[in-house]
N, C-alpha and C. Protein backbone atom coordinates (compact mmCIF):
# COMPACT_ATOMS: atom_id res chain seq x y z
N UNK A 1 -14.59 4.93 42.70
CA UNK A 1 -15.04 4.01 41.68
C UNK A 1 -14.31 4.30 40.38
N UNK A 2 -14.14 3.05 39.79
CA UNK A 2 -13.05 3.03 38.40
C UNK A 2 -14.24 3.71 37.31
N UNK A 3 -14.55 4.54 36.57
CA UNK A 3 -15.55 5.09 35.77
C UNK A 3 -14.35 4.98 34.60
N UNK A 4 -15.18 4.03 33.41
CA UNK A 4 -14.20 3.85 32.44
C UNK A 4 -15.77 3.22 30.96
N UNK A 5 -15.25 3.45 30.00
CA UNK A 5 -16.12 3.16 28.82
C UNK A 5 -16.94 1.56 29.13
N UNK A 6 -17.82 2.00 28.64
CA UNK A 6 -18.71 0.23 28.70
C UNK A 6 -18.08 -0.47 27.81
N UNK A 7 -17.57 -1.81 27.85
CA UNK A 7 -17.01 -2.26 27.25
C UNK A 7 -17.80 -3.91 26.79
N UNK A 8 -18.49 -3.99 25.77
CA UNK A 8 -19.12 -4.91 25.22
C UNK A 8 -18.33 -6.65 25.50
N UNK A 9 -17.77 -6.87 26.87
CA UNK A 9 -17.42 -8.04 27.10
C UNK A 9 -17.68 -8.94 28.21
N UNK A 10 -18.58 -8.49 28.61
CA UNK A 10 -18.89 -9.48 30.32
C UNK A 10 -17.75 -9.53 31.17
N UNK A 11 -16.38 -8.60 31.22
CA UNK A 11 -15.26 -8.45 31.94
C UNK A 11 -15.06 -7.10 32.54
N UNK A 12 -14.92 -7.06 33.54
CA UNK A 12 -14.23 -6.05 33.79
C UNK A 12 -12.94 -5.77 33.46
N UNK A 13 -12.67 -4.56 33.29
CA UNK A 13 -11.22 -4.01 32.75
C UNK A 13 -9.71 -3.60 33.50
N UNK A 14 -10.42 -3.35 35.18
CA UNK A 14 -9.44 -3.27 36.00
C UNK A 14 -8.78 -4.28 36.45
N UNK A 15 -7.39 -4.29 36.85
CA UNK A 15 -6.45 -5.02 36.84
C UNK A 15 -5.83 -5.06 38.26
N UNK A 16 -5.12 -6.33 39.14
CA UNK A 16 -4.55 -6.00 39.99
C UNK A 16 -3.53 -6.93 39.52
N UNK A 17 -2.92 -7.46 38.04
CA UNK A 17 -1.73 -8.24 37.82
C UNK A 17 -3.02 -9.39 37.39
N UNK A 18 -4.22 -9.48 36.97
CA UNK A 18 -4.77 -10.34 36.62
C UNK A 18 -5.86 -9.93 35.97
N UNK A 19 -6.97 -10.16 34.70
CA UNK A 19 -8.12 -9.93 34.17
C UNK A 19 -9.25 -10.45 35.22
N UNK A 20 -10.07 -9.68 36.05
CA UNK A 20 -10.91 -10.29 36.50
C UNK A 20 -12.72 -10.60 35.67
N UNK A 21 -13.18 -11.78 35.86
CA UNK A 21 -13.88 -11.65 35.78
C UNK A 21 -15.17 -10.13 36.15
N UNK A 22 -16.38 -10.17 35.54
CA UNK A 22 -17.54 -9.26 36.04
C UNK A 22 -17.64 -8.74 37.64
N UNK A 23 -17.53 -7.40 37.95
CA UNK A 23 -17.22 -6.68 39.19
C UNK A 23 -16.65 -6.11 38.88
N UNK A 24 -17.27 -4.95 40.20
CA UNK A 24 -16.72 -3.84 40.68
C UNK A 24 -15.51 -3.28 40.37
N UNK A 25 -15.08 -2.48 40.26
CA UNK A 25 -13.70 -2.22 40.08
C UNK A 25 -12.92 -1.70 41.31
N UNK A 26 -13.13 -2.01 42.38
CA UNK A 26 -12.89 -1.53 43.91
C UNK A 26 -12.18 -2.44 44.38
N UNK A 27 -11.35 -1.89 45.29
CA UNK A 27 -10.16 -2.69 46.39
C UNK A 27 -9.54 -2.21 47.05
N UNK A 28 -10.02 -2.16 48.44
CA UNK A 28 -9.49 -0.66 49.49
C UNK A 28 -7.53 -1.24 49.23
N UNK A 29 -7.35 -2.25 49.46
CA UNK A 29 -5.68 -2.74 49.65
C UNK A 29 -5.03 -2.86 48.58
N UNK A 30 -5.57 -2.76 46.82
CA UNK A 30 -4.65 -2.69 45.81
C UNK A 30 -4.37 -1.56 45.30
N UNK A 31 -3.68 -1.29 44.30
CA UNK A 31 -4.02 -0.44 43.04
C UNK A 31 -4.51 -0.76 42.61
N UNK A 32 -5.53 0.01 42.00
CA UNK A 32 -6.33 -0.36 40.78
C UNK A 32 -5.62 -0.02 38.82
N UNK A 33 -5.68 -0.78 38.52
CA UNK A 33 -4.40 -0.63 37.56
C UNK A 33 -4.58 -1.26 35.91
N UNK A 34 -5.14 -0.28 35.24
CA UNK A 34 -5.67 -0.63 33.85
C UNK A 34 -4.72 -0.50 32.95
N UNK A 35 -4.54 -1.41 31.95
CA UNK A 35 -3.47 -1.12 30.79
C UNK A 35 -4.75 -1.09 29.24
N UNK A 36 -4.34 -0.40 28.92
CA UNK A 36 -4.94 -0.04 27.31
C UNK A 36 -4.02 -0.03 26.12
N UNK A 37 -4.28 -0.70 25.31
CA UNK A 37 -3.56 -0.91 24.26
C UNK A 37 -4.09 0.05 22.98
N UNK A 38 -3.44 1.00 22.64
CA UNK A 38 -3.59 1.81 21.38
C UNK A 38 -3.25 1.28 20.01
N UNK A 39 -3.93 0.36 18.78
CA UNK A 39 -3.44 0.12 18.12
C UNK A 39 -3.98 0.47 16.76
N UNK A 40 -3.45 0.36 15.73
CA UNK A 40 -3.87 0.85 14.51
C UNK A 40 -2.84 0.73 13.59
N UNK A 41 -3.26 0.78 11.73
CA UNK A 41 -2.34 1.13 10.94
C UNK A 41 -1.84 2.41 11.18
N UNK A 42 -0.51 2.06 10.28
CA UNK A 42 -0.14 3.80 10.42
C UNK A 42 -0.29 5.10 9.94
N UNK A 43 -0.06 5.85 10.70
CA UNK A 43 -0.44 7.14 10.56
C UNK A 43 -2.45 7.24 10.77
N UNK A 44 -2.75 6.65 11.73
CA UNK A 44 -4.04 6.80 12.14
C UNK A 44 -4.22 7.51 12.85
N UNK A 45 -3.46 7.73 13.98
CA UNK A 45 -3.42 8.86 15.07
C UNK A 45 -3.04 8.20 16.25
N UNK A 46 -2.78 7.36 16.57
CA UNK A 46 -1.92 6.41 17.80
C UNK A 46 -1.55 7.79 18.73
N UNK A 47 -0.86 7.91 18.80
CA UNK A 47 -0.11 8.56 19.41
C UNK A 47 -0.10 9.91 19.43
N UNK A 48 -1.11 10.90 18.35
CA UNK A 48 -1.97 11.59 18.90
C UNK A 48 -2.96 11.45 20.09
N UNK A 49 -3.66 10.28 19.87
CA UNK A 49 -4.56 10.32 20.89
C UNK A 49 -4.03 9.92 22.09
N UNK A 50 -3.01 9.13 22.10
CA UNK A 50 -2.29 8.80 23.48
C UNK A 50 -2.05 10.22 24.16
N UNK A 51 -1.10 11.50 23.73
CA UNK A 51 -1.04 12.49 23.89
C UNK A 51 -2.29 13.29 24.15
N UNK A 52 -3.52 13.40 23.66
CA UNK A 52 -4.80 13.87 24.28
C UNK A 52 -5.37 13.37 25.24
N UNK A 53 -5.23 12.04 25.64
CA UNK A 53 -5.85 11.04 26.61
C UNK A 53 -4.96 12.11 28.07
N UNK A 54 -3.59 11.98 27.82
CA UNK A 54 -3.03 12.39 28.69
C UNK A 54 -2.95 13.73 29.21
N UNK A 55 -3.10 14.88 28.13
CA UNK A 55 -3.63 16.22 28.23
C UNK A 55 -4.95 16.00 28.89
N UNK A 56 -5.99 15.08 28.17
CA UNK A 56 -7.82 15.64 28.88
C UNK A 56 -7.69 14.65 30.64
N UNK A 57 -6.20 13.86 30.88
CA UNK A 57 -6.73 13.17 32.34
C UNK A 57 -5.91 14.70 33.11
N UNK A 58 -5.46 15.59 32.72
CA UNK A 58 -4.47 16.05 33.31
C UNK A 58 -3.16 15.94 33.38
N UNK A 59 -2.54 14.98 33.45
CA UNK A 59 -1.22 14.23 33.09
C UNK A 59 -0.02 15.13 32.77
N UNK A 60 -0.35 16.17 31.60
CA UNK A 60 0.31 17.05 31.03
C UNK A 60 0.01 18.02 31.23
N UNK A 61 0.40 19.24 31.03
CA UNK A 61 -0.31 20.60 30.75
C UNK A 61 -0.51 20.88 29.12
N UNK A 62 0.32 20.49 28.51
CA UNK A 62 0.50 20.80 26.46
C UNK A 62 0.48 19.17 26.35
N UNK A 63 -0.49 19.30 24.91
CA UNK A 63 -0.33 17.86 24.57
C UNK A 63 1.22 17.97 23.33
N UNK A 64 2.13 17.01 23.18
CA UNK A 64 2.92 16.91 22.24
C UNK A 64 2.58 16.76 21.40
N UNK A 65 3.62 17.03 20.06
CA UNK A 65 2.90 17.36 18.44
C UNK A 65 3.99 15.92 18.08
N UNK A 66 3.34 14.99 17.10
CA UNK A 66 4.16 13.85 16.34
C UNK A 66 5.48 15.37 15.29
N UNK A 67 4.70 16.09 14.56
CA UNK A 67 5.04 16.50 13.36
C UNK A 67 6.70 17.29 13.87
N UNK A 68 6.17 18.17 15.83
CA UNK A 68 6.97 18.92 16.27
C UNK A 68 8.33 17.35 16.97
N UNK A 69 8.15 16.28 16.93
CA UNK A 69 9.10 15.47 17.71
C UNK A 69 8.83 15.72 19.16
N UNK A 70 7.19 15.93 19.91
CA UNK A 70 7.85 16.53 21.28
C UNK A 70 6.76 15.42 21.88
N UNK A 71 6.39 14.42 21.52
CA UNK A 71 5.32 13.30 22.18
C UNK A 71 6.14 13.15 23.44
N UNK A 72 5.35 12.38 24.71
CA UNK A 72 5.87 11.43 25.38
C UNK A 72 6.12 9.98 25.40
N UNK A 73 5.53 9.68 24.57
CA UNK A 73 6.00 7.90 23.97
C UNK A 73 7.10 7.86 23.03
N UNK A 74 7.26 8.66 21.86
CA UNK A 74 8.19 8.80 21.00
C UNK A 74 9.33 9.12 20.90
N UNK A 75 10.48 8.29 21.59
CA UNK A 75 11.66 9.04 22.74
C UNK A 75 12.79 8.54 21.90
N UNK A 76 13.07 7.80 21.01
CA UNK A 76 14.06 7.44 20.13
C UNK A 76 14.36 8.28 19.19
N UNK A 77 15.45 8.79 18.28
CA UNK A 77 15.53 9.78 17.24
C UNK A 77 15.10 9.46 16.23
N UNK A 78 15.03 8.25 15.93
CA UNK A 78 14.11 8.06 15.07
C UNK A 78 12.92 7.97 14.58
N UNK A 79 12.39 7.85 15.66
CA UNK A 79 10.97 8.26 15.98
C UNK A 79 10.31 9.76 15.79
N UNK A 80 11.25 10.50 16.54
CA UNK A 80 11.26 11.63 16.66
C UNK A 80 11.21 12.74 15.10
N UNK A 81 12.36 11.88 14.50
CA UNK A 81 12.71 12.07 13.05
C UNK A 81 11.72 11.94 11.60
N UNK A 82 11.36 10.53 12.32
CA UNK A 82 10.61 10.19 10.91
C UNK A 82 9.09 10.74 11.20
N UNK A 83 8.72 10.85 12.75
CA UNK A 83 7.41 11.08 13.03
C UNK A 83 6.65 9.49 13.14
N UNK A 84 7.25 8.52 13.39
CA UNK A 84 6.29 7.19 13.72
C UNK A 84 6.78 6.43 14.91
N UNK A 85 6.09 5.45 15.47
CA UNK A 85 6.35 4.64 16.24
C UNK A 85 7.21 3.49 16.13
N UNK A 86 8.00 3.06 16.67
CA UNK A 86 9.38 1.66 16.12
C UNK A 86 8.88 0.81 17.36
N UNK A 87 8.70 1.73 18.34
CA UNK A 87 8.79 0.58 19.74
C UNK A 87 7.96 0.88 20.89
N UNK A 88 7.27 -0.21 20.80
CA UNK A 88 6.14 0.40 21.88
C UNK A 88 6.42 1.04 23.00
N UNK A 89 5.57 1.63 23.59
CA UNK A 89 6.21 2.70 25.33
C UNK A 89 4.68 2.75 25.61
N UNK A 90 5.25 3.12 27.27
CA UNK A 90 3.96 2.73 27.89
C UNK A 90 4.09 4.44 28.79
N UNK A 91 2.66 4.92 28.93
CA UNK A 91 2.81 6.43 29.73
C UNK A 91 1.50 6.18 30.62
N UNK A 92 1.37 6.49 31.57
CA UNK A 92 0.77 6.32 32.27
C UNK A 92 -0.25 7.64 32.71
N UNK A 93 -1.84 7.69 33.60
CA UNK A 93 -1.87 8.86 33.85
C UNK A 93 -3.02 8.40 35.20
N UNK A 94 -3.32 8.86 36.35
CA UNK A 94 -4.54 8.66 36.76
C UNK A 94 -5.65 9.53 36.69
N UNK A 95 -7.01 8.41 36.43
CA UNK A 95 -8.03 8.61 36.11
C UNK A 95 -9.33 7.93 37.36
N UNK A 96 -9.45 9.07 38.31
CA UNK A 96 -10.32 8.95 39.80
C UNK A 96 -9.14 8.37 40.76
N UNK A 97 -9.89 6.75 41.10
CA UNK A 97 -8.63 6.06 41.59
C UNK A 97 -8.16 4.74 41.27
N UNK A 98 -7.86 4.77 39.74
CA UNK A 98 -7.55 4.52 39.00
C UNK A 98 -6.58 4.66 37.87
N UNK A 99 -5.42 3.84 38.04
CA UNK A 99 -4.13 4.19 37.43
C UNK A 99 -4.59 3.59 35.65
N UNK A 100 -4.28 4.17 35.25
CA UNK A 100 -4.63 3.76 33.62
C UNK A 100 -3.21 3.89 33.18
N UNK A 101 -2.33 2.44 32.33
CA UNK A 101 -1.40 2.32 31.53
C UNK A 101 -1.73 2.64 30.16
N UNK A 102 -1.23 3.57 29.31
CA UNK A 102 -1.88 3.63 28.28
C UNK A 102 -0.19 2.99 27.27
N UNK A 103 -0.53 2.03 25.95
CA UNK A 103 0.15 1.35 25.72
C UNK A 103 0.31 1.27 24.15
N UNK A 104 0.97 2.34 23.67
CA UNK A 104 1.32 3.29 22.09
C UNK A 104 1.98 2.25 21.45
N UNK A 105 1.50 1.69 20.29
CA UNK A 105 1.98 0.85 19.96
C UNK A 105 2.44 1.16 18.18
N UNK A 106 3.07 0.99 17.57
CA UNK A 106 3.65 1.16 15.96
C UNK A 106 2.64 0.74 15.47
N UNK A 107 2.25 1.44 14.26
CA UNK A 107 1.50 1.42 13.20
C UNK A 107 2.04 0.65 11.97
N UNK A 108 3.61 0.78 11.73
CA UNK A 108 4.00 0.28 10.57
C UNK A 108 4.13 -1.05 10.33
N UNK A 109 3.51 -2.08 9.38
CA UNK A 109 3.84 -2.99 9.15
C UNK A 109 4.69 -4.31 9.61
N UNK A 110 6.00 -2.90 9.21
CA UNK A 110 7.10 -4.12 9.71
C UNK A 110 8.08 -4.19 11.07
N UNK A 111 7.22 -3.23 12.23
CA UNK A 111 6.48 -3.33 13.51
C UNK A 111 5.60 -4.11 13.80
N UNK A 112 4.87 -4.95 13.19
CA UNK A 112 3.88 -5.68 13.75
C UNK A 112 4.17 -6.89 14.83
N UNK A 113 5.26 -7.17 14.56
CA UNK A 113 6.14 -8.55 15.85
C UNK A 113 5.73 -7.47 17.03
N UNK A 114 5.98 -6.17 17.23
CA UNK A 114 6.82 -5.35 18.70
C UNK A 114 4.88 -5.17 19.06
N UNK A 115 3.93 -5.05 18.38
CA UNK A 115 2.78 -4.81 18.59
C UNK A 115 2.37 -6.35 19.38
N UNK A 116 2.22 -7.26 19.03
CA UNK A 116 1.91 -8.79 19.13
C UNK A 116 2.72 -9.18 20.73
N UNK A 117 3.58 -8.40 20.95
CA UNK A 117 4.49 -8.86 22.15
C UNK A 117 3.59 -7.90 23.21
N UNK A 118 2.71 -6.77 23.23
CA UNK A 118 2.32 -5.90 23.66
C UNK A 118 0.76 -6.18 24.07
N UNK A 119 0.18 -7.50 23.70
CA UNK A 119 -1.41 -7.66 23.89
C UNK A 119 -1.43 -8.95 24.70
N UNK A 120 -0.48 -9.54 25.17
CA UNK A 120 -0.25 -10.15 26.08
C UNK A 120 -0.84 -9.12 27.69
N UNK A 121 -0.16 -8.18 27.67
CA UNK A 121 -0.54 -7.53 29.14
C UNK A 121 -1.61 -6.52 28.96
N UNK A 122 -2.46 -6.43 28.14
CA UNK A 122 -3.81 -5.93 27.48
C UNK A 122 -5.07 -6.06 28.66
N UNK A 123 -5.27 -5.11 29.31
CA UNK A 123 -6.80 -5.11 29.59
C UNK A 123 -8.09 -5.04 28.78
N UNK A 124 -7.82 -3.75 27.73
CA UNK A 124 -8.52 -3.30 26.79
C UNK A 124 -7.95 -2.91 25.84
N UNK A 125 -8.49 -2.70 24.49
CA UNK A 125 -7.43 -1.71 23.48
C UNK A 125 -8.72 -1.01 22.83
N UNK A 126 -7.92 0.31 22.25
CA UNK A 126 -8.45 1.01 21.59
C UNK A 126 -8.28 0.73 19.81
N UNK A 127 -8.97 0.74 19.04
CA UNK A 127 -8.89 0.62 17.93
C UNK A 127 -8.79 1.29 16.73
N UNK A 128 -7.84 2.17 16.63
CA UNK A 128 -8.10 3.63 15.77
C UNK A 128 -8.05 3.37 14.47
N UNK A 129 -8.99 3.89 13.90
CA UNK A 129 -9.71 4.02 12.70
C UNK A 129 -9.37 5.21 11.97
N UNK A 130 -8.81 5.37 10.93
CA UNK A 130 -8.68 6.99 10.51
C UNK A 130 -9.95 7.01 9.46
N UNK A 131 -10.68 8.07 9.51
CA UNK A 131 -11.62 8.43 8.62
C UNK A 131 -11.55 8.64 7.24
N UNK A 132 -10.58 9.27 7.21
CA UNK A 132 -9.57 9.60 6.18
C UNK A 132 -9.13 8.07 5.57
N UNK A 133 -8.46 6.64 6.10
CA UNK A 133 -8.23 6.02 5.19
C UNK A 133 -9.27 4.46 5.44
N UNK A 134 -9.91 4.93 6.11
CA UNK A 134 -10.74 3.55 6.28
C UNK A 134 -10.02 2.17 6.94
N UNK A 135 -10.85 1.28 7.38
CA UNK A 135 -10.21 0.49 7.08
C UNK A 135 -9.32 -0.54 6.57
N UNK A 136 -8.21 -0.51 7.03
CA UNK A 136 -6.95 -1.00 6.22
C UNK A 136 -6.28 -2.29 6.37
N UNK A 137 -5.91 -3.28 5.51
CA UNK A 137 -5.12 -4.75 6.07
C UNK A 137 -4.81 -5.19 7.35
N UNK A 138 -4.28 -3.82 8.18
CA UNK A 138 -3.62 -3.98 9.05
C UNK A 138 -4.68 -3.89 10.12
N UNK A 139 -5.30 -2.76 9.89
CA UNK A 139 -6.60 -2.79 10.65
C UNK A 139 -7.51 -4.23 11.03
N UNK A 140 -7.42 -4.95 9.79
CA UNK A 140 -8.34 -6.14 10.38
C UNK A 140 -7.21 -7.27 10.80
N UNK A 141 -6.08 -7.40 10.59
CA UNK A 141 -5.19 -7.91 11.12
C UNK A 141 -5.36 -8.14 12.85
N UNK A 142 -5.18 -6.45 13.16
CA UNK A 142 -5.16 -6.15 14.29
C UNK A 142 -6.51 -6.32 15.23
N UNK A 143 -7.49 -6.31 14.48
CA UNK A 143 -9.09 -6.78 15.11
C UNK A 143 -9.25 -8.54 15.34
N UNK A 144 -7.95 -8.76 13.80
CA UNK A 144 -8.62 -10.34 14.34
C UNK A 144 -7.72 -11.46 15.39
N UNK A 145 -6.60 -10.53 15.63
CA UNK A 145 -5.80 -10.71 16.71
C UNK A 145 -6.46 -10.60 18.33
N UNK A 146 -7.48 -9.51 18.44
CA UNK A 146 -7.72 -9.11 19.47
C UNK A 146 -9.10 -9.96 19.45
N UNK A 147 -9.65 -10.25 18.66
CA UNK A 147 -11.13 -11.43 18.75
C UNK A 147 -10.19 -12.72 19.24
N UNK A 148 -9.05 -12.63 18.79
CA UNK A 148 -8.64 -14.32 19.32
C UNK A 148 -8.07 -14.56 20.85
N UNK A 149 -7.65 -12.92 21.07
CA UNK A 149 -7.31 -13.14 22.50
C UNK A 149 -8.35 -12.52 23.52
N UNK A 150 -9.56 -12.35 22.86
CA UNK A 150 -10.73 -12.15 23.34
C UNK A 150 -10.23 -10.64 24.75
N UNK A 151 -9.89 -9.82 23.62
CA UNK A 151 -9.41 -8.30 24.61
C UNK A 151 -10.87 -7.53 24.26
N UNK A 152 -11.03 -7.14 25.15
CA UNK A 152 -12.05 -6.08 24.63
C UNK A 152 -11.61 -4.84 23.86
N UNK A 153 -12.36 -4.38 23.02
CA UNK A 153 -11.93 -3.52 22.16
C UNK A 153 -12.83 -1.78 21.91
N UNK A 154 -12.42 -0.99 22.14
CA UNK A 154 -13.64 0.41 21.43
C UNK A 154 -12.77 0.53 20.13
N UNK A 155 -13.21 1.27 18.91
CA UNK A 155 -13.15 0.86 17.59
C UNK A 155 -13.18 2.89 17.43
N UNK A 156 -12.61 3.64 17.49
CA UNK A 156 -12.30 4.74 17.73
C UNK A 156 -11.99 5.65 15.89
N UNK A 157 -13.17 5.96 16.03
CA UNK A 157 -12.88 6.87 14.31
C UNK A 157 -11.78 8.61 14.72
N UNK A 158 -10.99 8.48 14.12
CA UNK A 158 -9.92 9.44 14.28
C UNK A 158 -10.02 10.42 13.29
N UNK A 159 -9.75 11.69 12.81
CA UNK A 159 -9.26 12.23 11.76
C UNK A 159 -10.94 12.94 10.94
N UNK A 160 -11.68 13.11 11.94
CA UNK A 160 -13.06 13.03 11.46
C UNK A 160 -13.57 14.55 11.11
N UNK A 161 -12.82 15.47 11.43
CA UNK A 161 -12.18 17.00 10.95
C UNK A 161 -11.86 17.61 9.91
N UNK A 162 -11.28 16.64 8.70
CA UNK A 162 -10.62 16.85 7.89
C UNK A 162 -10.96 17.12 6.93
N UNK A 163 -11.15 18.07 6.02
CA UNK A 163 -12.03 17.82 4.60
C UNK A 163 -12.06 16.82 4.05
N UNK A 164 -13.40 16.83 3.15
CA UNK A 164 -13.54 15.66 2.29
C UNK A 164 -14.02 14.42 3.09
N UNK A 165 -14.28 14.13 4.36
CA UNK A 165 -14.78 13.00 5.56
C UNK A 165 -16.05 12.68 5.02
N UNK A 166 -16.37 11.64 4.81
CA UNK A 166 -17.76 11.13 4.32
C UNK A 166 -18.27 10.47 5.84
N UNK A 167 -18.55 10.98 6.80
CA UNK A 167 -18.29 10.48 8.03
C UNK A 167 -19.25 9.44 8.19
N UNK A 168 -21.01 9.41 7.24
CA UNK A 168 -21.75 8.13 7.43
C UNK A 168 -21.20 7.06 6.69
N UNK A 169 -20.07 7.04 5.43
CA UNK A 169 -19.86 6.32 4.58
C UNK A 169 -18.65 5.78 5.57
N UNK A 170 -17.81 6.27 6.12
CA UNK A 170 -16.70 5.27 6.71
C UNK A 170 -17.19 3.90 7.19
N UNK A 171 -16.82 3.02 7.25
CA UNK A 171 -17.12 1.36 7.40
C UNK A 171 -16.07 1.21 8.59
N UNK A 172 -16.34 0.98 9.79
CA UNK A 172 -15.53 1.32 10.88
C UNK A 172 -15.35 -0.63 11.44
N UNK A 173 -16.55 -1.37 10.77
CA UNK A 173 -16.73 -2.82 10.96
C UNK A 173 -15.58 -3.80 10.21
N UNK A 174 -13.97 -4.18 10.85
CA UNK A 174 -13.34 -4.74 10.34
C UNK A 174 -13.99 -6.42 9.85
N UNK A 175 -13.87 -6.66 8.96
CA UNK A 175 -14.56 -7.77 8.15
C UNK A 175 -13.80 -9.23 8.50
């Protein structure tokens, strides 16, 4: 059985090359095959958490550091260099029997075209929130993109560690 977050949409999230309606997530003759979309302004933690997702399924043994250049999505030198995302990449890991695409997408601005080309093949996305900067332009940009293509979404507070976190005061509800 696909064991994956409740997801506030009357859909199921598993995939065989199509969104199915409500059911099971079972099929002795397919893969079962989820894509997740990681999105956020930048410097929220994208691609941290892509890197932990993949450390806590097993996937990895060390999760990669943005700061050290040693991610598995972040494979360009520039990326590597500046420490951000330019172009989305997709890493994969299984979770039971259940293949999960996980789908790292740029934070910066003027990345937002390479993000938009990327929620087309969307089962679900994650929504990262940094605690630290609240909700941001881009943030509701990116929420009101995903209400229109009716993706289901978890809304994921990041950075919640850090001194100074007012953690009941963060407003995690893009407007």
């Amino acid at each position: 059985m696909c064991v994956l977050p409740i997801i506030p949409s009357g859909k199921s999230i598993c995939r065989w090359g199509f969104l199915r309606p409500s059911g099971p997530c079972m099929e002795d003759n397919h893969i079962k095959i989820i894509n997740i979309g990681i999105l956020a302004h930048v410097d929220a933690g994208k691609t941290t958490l892509t890197e932990s997702l993949l450390y806590t399924s097993g996937a990895i043994e060390a999760p990669g550091s943005v700061d050290q250049g040693t991610t598995r999505t972040d494979t360009m030198f520039l990326e590597r260099q500046r420490g951000i995302t330019i172009q989305t990449a997709v890493t994969s890991f299984q979770w039971h029997d259940c293949k999960v695409n996980i789908v790292d997408t740029p934070g910066h601005m003027d990345f937002l075209a390479e993000v938009y080309r990327s929620l087309a093949i969307l089962d679900g996305a994650i929504l990262v929130v940094s605690a630290k900067d609240g909700v941001q332009a881009q943030t509701r940009i990116l929420f009101h993109a995903l209400q229109v293509m009716k993706i289901p979404t978890v809304i994921f507070i990041n950075k919640i560690d850090q001194d100074g976190i007012d953690l009941p005061g963060v407003s995690v509800y893009p407007r």
